[in-house]
N, C-alpha and C. Protein backbone atom coordinates (compact mmCIF):
# COMPACT_ATOMS: atom_id res chain seq x y z
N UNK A 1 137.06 94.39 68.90
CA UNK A 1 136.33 93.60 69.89
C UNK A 1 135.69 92.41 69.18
N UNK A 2 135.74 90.85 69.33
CA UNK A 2 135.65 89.93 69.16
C UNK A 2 133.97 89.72 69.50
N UNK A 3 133.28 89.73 68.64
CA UNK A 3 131.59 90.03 69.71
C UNK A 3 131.31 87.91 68.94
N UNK A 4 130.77 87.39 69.99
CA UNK A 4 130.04 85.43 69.79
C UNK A 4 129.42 85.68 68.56
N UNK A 5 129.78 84.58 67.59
CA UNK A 5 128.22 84.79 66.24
C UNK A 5 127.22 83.74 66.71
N UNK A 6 127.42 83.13 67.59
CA UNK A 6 126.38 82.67 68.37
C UNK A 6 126.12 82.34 69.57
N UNK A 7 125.08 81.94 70.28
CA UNK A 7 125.18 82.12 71.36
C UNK A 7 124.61 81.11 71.91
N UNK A 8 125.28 80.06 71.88
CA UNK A 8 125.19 78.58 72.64
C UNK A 8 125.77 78.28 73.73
N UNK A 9 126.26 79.15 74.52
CA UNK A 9 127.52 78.92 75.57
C UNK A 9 126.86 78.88 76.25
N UNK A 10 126.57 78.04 77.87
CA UNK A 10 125.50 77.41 78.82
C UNK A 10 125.06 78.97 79.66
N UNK A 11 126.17 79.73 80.01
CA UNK A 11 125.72 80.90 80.39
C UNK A 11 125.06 81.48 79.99
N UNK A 12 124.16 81.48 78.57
CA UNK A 12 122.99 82.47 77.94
C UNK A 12 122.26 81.44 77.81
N UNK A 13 121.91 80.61 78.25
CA UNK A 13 120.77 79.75 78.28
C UNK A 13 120.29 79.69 79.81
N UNK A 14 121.49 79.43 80.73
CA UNK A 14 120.63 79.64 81.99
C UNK A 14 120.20 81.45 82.37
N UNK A 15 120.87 82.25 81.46
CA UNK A 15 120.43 83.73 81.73
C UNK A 15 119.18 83.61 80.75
N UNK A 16 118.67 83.24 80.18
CA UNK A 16 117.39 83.23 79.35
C UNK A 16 116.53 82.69 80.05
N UNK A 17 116.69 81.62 80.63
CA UNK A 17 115.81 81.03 81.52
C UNK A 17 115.72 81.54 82.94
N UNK A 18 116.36 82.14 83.13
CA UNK A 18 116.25 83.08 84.38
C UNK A 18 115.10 83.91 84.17
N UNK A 19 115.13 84.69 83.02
CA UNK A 19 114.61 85.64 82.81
C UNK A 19 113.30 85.24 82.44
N UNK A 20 112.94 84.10 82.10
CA UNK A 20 112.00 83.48 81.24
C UNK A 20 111.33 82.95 82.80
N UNK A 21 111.65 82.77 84.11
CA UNK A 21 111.27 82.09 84.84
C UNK A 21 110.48 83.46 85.80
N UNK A 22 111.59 84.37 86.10
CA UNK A 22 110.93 85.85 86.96
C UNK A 22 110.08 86.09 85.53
N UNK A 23 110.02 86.26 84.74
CA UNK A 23 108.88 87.30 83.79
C UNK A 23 107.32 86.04 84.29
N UNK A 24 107.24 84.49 84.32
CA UNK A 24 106.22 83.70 84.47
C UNK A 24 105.90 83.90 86.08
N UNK A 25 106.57 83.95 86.75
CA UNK A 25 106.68 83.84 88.51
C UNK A 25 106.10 85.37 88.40
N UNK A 26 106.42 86.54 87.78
CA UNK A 26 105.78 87.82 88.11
C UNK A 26 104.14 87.92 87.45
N UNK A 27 104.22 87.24 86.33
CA UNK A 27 102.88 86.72 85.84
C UNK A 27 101.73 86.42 86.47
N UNK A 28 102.69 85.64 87.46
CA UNK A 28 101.78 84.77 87.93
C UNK A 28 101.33 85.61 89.08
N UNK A 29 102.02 85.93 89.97
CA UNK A 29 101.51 86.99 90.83
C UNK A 29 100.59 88.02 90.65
N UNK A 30 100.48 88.79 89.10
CA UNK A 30 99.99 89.33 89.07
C UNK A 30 98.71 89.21 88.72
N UNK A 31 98.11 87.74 88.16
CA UNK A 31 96.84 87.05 87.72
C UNK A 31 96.40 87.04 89.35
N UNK A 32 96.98 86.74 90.10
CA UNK A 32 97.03 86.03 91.80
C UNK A 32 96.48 87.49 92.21
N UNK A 33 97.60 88.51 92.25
CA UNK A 33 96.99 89.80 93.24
C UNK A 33 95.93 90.55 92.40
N UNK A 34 96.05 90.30 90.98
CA UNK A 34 94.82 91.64 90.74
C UNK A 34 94.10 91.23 89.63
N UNK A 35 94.51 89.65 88.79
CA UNK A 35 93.06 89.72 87.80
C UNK A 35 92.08 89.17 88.46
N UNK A 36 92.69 88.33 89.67
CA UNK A 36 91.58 87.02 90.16
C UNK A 36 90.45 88.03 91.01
N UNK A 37 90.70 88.97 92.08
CA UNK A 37 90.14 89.74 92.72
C UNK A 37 89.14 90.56 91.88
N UNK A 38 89.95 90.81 90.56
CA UNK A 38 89.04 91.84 89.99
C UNK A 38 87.90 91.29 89.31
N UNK A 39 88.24 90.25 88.96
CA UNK A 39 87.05 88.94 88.33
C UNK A 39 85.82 88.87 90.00
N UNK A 40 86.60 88.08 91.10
CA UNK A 40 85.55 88.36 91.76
C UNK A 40 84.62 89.20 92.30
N UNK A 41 85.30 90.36 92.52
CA UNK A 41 84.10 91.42 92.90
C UNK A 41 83.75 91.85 91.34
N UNK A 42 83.38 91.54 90.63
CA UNK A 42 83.21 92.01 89.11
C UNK A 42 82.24 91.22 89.63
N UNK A 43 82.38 89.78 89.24
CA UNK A 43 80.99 88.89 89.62
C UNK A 43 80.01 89.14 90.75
N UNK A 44 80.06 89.61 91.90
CA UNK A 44 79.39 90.30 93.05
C UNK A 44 78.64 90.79 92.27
């Protein structure tokens, strides 16, 4: 089996950035649904 010694081919760059985009977008949701809330009633 012939395995890439590297991996420059446009298909693993837009799959990296895929992945790189849902891991920030889930991030972000999760600062959004549960650190921001927990900060405010913390401050209450």
């Amino acid at each position: 089996m012939n395995l890439p010694v590297r991996f420059d081919h446009p298909a693993w760059t837009a799959g990296v950035a895929t992945a790189l985009s849902y891991g920030l977008g889930l991030l972000g949701l999760f600062v959004l649904l549960f650190v921001v809330p927990f900060l405010l009633f913390a401050l209450i």
